[in-house]
PDB file of N, CA and C in Angstrom:
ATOM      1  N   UNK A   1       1.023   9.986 -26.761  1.00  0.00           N
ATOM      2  CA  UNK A   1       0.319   9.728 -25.511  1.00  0.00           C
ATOM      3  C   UNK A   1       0.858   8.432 -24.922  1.00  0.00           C
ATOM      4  N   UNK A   2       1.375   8.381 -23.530  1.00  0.00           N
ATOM      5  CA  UNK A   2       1.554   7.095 -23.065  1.00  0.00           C
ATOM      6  C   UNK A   2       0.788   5.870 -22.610  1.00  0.00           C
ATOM      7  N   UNK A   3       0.645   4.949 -22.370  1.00  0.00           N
ATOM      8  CA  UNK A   3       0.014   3.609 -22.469  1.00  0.00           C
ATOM      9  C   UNK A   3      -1.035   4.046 -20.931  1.00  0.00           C
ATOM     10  N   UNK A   4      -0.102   4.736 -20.219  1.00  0.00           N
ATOM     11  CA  UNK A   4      -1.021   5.090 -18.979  1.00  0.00           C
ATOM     12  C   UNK A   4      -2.128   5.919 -19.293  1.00  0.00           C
ATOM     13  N   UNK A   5      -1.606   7.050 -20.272  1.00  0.00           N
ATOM     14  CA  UNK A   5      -2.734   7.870 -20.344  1.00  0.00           C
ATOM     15  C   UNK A   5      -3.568   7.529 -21.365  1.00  0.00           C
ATOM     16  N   UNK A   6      -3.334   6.715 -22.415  1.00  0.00           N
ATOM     17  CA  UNK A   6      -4.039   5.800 -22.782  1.00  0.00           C
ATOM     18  C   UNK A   6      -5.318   5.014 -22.493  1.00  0.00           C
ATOM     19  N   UNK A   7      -5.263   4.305 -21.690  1.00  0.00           N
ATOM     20  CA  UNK A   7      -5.731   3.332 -20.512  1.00  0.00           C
ATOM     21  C   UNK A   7      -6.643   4.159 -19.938  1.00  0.00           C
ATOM     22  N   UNK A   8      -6.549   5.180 -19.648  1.00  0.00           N
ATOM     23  CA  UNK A   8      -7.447   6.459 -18.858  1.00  0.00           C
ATOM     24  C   UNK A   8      -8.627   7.228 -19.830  1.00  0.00           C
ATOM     25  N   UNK A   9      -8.178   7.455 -21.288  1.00  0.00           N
ATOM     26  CA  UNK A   9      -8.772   8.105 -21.807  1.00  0.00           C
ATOM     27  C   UNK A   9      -9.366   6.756 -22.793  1.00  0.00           C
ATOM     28  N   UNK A  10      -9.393   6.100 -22.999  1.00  0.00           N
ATOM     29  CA  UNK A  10     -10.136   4.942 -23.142  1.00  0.00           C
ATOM     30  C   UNK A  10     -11.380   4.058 -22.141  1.00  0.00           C
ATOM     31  N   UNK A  11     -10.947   4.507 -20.780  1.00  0.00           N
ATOM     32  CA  UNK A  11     -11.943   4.074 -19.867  1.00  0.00           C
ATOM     33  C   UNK A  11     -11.650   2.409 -19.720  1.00  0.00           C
ATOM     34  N   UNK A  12     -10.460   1.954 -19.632  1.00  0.00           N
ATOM     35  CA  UNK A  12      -9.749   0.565 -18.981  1.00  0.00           C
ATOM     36  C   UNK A  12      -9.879   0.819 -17.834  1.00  0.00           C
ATOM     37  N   UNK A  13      -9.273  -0.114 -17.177  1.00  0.00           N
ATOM     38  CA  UNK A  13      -8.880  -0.149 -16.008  1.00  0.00           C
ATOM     39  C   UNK A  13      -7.284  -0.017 -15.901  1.00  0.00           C
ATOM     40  N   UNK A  14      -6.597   0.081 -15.183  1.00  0.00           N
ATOM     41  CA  UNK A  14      -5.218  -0.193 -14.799  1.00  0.00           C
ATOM     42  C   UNK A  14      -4.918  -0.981 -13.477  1.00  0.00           C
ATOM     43  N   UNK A  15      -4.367  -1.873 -13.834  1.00  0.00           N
ATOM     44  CA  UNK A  15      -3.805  -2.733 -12.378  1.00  0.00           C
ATOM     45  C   UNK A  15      -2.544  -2.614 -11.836  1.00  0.00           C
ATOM     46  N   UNK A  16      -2.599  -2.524 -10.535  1.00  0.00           N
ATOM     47  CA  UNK A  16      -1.270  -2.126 -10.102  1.00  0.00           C
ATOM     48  C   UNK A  16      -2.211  -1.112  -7.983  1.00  0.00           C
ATOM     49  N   UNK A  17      -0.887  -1.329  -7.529  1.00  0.00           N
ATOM     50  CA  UNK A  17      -1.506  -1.076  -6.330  1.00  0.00           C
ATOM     51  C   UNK A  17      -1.367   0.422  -5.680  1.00  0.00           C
ATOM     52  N   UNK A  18      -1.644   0.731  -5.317  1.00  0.00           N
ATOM     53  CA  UNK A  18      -2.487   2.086  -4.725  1.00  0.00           C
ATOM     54  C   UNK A  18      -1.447   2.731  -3.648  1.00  0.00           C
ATOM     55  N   UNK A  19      -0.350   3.467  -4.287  1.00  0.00           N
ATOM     56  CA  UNK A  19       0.347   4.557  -3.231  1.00  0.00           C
ATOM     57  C   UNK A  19      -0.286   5.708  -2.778  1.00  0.00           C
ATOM     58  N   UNK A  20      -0.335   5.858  -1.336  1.00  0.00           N
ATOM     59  CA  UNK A  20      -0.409   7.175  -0.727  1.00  0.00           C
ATOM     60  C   UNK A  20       1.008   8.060  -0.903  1.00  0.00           C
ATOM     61  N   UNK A  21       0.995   9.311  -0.747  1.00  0.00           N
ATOM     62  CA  UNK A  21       2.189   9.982  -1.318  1.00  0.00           C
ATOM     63  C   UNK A  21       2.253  10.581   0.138  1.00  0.00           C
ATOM     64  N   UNK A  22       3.507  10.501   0.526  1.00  0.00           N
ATOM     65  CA  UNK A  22       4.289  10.912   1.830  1.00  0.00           C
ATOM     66  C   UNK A  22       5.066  11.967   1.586  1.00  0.00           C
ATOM     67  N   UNK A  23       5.147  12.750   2.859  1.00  0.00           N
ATOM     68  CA  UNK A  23       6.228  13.493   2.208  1.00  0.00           C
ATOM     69  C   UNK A  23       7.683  13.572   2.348  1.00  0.00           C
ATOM     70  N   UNK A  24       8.482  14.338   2.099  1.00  0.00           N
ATOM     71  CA  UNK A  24       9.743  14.106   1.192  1.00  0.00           C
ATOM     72  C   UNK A  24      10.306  12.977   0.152  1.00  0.00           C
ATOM     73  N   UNK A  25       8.787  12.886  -0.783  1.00  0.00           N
ATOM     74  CA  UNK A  25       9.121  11.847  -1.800  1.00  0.00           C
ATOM     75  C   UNK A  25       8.977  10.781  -1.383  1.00  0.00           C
ATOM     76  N   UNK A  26       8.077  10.028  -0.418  1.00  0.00           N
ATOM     77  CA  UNK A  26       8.081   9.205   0.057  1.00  0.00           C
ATOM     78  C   UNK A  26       6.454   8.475  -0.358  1.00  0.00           C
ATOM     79  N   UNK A  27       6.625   7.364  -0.634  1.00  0.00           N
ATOM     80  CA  UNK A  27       5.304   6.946  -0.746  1.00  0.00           C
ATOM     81  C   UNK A  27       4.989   5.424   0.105  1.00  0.00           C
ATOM     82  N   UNK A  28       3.914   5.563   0.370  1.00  0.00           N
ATOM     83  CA  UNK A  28       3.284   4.618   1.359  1.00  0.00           C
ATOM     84  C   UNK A  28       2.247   3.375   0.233  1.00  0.00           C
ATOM     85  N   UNK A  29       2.827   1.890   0.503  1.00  0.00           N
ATOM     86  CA  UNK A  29       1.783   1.166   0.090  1.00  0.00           C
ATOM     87  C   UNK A  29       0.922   0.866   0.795  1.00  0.00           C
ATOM     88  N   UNK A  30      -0.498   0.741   0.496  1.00  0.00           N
ATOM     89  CA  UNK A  30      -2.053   0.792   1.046  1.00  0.00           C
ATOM     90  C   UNK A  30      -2.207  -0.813   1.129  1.00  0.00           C
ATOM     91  N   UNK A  31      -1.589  -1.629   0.408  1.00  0.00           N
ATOM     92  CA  UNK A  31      -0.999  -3.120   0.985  1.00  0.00           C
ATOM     93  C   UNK A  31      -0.828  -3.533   2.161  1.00  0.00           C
ATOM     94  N   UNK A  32       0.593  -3.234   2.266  1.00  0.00           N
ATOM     95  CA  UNK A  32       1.360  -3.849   3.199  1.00  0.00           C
ATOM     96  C   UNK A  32       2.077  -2.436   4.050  1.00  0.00           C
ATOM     97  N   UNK A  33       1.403  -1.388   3.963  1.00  0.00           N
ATOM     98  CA  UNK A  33       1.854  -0.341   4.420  1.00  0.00           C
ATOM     99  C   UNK A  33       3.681   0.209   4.659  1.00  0.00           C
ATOM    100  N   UNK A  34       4.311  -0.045   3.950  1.00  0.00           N
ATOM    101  CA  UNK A  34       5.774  -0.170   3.636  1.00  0.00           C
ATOM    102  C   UNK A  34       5.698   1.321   3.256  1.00  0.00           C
ATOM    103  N   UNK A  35       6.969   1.844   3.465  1.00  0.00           N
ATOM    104  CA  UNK A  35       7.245   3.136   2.695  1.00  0.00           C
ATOM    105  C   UNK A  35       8.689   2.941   1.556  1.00  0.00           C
ATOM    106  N   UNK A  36       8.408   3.650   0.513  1.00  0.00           N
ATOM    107  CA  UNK A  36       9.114   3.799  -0.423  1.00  0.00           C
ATOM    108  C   UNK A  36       9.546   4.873  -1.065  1.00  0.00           C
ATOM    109  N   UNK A  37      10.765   5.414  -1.736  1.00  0.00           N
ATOM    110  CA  UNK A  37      10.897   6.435  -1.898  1.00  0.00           C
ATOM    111  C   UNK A  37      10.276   6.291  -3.109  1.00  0.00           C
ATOM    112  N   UNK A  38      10.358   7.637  -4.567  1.00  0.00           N
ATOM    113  CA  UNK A  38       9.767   7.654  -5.330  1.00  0.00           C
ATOM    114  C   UNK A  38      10.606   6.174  -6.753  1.00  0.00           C
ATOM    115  N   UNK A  39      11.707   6.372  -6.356  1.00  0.00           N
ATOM    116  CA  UNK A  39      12.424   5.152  -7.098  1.00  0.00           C
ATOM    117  C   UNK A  39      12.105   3.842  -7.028  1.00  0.00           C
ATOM    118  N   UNK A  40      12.002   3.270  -5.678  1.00  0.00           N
ATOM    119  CA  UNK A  40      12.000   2.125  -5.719  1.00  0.00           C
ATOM    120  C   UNK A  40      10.158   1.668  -5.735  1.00  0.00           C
ATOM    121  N   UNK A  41       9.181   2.715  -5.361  1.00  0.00           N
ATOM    122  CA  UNK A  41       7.656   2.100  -5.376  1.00  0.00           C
ATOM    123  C   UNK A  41       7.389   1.302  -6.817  1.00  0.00           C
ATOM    124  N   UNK A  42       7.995   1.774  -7.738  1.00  0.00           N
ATOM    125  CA  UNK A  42       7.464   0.891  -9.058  1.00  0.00           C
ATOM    126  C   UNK A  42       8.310  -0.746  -8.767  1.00  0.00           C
ATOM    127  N   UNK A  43       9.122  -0.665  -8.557  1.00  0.00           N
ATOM    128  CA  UNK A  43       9.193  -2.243  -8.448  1.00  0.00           C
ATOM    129  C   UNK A  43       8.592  -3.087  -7.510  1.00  0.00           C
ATOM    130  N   UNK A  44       8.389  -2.073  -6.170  1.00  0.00           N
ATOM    131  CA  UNK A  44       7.343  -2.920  -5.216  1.00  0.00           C
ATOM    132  C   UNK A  44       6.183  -3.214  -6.266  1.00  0.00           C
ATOM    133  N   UNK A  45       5.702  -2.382  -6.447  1.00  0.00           N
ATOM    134  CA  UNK A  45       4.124  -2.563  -7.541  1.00  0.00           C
ATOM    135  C   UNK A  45       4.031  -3.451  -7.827  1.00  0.00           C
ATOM    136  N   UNK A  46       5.208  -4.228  -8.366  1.00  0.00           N
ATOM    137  CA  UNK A  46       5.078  -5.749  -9.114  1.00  0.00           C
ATOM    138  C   UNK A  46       5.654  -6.678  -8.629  1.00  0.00           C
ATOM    139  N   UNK A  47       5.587  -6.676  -7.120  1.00  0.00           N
ATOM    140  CA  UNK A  47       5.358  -7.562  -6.143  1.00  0.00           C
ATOM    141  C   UNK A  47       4.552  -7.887  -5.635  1.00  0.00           C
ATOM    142  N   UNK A  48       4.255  -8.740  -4.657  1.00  0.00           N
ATOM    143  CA  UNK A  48       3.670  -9.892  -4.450  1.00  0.00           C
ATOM    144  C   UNK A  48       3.904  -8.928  -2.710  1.00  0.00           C
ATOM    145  N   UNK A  49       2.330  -8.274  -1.661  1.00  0.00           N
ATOM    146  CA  UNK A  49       3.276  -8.120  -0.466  1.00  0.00           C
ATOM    147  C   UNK A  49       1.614  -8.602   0.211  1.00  0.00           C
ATOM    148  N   UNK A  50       1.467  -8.319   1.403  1.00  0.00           N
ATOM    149  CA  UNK A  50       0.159  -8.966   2.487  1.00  0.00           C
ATOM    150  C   UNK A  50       0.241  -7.490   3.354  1.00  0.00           C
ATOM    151  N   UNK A  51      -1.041  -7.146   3.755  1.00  0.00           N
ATOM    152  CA  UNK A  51      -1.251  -6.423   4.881  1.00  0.00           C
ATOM    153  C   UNK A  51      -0.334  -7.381   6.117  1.00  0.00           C
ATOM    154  N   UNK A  52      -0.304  -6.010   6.981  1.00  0.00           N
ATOM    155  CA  UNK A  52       0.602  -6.569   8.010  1.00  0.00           C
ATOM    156  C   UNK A  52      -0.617  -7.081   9.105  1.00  0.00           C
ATOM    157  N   UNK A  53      -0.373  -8.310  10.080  1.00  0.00           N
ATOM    158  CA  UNK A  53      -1.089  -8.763  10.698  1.00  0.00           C
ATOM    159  C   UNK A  53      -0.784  -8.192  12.087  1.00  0.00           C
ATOM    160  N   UNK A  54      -1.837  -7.594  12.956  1.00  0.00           N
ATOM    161  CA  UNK A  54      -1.466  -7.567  14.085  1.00  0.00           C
ATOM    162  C   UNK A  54      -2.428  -8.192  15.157  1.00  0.00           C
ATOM    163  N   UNK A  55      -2.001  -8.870  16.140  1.00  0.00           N
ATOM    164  CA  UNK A  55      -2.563  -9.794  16.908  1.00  0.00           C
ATOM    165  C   UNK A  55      -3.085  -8.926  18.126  1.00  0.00           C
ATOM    166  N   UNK A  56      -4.233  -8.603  18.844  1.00  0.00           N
ATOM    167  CA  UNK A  56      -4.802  -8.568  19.646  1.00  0.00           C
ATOM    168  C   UNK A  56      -5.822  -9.205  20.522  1.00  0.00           C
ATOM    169  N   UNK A  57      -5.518  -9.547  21.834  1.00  0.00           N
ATOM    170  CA  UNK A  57      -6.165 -10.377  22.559  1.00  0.00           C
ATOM    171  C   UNK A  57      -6.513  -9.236  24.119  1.00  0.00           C
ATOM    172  N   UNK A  58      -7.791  -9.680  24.284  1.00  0.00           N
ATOM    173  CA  UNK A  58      -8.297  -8.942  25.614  1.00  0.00           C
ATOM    174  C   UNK A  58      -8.325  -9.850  26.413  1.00  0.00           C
ATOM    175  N   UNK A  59      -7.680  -9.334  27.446  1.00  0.00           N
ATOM    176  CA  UNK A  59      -7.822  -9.892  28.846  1.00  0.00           C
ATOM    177  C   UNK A  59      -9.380  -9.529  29.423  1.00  0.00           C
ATOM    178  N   UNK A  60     -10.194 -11.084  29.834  1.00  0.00           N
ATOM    179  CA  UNK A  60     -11.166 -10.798  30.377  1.00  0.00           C
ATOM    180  C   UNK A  60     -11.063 -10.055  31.725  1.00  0.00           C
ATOM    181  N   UNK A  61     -10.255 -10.547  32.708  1.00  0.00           N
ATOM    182  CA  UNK A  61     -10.296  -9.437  33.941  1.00  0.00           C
ATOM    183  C   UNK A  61     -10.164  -8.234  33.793  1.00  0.00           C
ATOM    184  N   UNK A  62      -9.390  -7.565  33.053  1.00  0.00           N
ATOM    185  CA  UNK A  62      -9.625  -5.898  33.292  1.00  0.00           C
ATOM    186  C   UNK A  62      -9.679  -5.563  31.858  1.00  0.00           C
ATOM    187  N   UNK A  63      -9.845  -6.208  30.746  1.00  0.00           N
ATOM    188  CA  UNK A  63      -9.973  -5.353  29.699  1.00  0.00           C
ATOM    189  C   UNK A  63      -8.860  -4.714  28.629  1.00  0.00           C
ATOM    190  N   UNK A  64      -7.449  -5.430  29.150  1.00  0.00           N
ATOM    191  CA  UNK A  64      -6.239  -4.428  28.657  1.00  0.00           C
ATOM    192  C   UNK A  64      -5.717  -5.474  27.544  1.00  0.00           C
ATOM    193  N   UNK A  65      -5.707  -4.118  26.504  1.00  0.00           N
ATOM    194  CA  UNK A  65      -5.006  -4.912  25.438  1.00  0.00           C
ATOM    195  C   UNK A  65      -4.161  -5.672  25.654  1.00  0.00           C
ATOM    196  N   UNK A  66      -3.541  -6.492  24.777  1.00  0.00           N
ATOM    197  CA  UNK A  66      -2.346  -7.700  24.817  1.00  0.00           C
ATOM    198  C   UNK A  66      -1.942  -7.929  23.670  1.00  0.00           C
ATOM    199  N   UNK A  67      -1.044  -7.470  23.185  1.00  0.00           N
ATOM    200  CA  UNK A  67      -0.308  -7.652  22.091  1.00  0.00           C
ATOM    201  C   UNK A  67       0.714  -8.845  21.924  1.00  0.00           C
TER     202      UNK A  67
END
């Protein structure tokens, strides 16, 4: 049995961050929303990344976004 499934059937926890699965092998981090294929997401994992910031400001006269 591997250390993952381990960890599961013991009732641990596991740390490590949370891919959505895209398709054609593609996976999405729930982080920093980056896409990765299935190769390279494990080394993101054990990085260090930030949600992406996006700036919005309303114009009081009419209301329109401003990026």
């Amino acid at each position: 049995m591997s250390t993952k499934n381990r960890s599961r059937a013991n009732g641990t926890d596991q740390i490590g961050k949370v891919f959505v699965v895209r398709g054609h092998g593609l996976r999405e981090c729930l982080v920093c929303g980056e896409v990765f294929t299935r190769s390279t997401a494990p080394s993101h994992a054990e990085t260090t990344c930030y949600p992406a910031v996006e700036f919005c400001l309303l114009t009081s006269e009419r209301g329109e976004h401003v990026t």
